[in-house]
Protein backbone atom coordinates (compact mmCIF):
# COMPACT_ATOMS: atom_id res chain seq x y z
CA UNK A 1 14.40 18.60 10.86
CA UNK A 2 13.02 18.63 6.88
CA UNK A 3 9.55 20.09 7.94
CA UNK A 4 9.71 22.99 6.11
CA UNK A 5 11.07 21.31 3.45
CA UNK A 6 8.23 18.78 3.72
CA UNK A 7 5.53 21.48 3.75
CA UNK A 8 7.34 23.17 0.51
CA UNK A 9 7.07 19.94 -1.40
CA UNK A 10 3.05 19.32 -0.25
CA UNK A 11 2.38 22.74 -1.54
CA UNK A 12 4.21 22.15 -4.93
CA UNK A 13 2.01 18.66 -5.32
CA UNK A 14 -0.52 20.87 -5.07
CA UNK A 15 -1.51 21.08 -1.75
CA UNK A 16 -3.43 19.17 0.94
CA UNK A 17 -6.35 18.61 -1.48
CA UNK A 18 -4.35 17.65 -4.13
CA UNK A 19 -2.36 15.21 -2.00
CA UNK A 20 -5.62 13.44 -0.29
CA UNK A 21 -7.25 13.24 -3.56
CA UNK A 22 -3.50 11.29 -5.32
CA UNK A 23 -3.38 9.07 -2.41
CA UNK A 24 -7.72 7.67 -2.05
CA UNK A 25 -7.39 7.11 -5.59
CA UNK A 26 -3.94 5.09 -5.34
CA UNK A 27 -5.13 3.18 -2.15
CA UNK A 28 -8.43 2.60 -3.62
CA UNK A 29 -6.57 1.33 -6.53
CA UNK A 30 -4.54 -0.87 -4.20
CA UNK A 31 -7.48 -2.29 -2.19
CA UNK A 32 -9.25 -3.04 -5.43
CA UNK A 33 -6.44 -5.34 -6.95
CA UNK A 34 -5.57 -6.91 -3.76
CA UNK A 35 -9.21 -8.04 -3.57
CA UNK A 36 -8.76 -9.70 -6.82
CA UNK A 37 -5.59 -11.93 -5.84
CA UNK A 38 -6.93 -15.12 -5.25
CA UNK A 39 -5.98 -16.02 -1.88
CA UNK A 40 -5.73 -12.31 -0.59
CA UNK A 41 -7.71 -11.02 1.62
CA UNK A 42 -8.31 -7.11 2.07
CA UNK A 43 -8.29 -6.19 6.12
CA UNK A 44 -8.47 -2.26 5.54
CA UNK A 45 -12.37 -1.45 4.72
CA UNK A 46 -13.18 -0.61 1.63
CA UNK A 47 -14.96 2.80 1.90
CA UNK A 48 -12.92 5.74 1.96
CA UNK A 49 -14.31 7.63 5.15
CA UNK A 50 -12.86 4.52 6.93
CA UNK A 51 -9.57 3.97 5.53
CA UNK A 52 -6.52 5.50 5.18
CA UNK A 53 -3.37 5.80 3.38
CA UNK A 54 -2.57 2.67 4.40
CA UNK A 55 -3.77 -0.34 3.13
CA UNK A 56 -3.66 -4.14 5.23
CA UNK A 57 -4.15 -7.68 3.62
CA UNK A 58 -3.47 -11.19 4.62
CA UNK A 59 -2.54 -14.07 2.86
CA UNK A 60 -3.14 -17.21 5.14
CA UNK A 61 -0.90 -19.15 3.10
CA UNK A 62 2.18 -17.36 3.99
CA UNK A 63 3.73 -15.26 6.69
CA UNK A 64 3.42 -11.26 6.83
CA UNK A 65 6.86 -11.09 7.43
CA UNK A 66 7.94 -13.80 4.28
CA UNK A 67 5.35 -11.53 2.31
CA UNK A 68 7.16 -8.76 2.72
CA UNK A 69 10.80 -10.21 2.93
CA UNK A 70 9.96 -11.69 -0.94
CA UNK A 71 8.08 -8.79 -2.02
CA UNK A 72 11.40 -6.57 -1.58
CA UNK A 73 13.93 -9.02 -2.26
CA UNK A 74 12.42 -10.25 -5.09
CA UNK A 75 10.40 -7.44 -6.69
CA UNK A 76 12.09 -4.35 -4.54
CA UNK A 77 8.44 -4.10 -3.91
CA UNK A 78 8.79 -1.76 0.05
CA UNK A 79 6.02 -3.21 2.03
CA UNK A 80 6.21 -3.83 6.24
CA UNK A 81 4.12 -6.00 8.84
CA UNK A 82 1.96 -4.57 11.02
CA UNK A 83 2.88 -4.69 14.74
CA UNK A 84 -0.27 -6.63 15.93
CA UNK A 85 -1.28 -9.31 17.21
CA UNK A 86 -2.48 -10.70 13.92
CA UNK A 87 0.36 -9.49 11.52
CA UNK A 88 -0.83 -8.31 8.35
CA UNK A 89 1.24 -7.18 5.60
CA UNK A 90 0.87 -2.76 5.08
CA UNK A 91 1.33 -0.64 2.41
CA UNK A 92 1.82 2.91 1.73
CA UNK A 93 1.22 4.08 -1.06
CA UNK A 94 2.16 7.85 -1.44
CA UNK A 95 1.36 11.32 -3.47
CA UNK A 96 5.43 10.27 -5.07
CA UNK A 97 3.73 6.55 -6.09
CA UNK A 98 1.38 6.06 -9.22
CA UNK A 99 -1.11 3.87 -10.78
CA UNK A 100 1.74 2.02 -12.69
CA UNK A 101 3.42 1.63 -9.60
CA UNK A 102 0.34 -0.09 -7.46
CA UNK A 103 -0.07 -2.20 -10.59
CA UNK A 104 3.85 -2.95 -10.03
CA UNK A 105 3.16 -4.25 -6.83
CA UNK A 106 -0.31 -5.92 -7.21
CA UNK A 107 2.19 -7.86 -9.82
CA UNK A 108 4.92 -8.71 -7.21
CA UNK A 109 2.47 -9.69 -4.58
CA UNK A 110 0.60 -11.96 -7.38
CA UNK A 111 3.81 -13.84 -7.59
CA UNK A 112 4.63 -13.90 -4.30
CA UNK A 113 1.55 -15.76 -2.97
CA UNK A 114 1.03 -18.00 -6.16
């Protein structure tokens, strides 16, 4: 297993701090520009203390699952579907992503569901 490996890397990002402050800002970021994609709809909440590195939105024009299928094969945009009842489409942004890449995939998903 990579966990100390993992736990070397978090500390050279800077720590647990560093790495919860990289990835609010990202997923607020994220959450932000999906609200703005006409047609998208934002199912994570908004407000930090109730959200978490992941971030779920809907198009009700289209499929979770052809969301993400287009996203990557079109964009190589990594995305997945949630395993609900509704499906939404779920990113995760990460302390390795950064504000050119959310823009990257607001971009992708703007094309996707136009």
């Amino acid at each position: 297993w990579a966990l100390p490996q993992a736990f070397e890397h978090h500390a050279e990002l800077g720590g647990a701090a560093a790495v919860a402050r990289t990835t609010r800002a990202l997923t607020r970021r994220l959450k932000q520009g999906l609200g703005e994609i006409r047609g998208v709809r934002v199912k994570t909440p908004a407000a930090d203390a109730l959200s978490s590195g992941l971030v779920c939105a809907v198009a009700p024009d289209l499929p979770a699952g052809v969301i993400v299928d287009r996203l990557r094969a079109e964009h190589r945009v990594l995305a997945t579907v949630t395993p609900y009842a509704w499906s939404f489409v779920r990113f995760g942004p990460m302390v390795t992503n950064n504000e050119a890449d959310i823009d990257r995939a607001l971009d992708a998903l703007t094309a996707v569901v136009g």
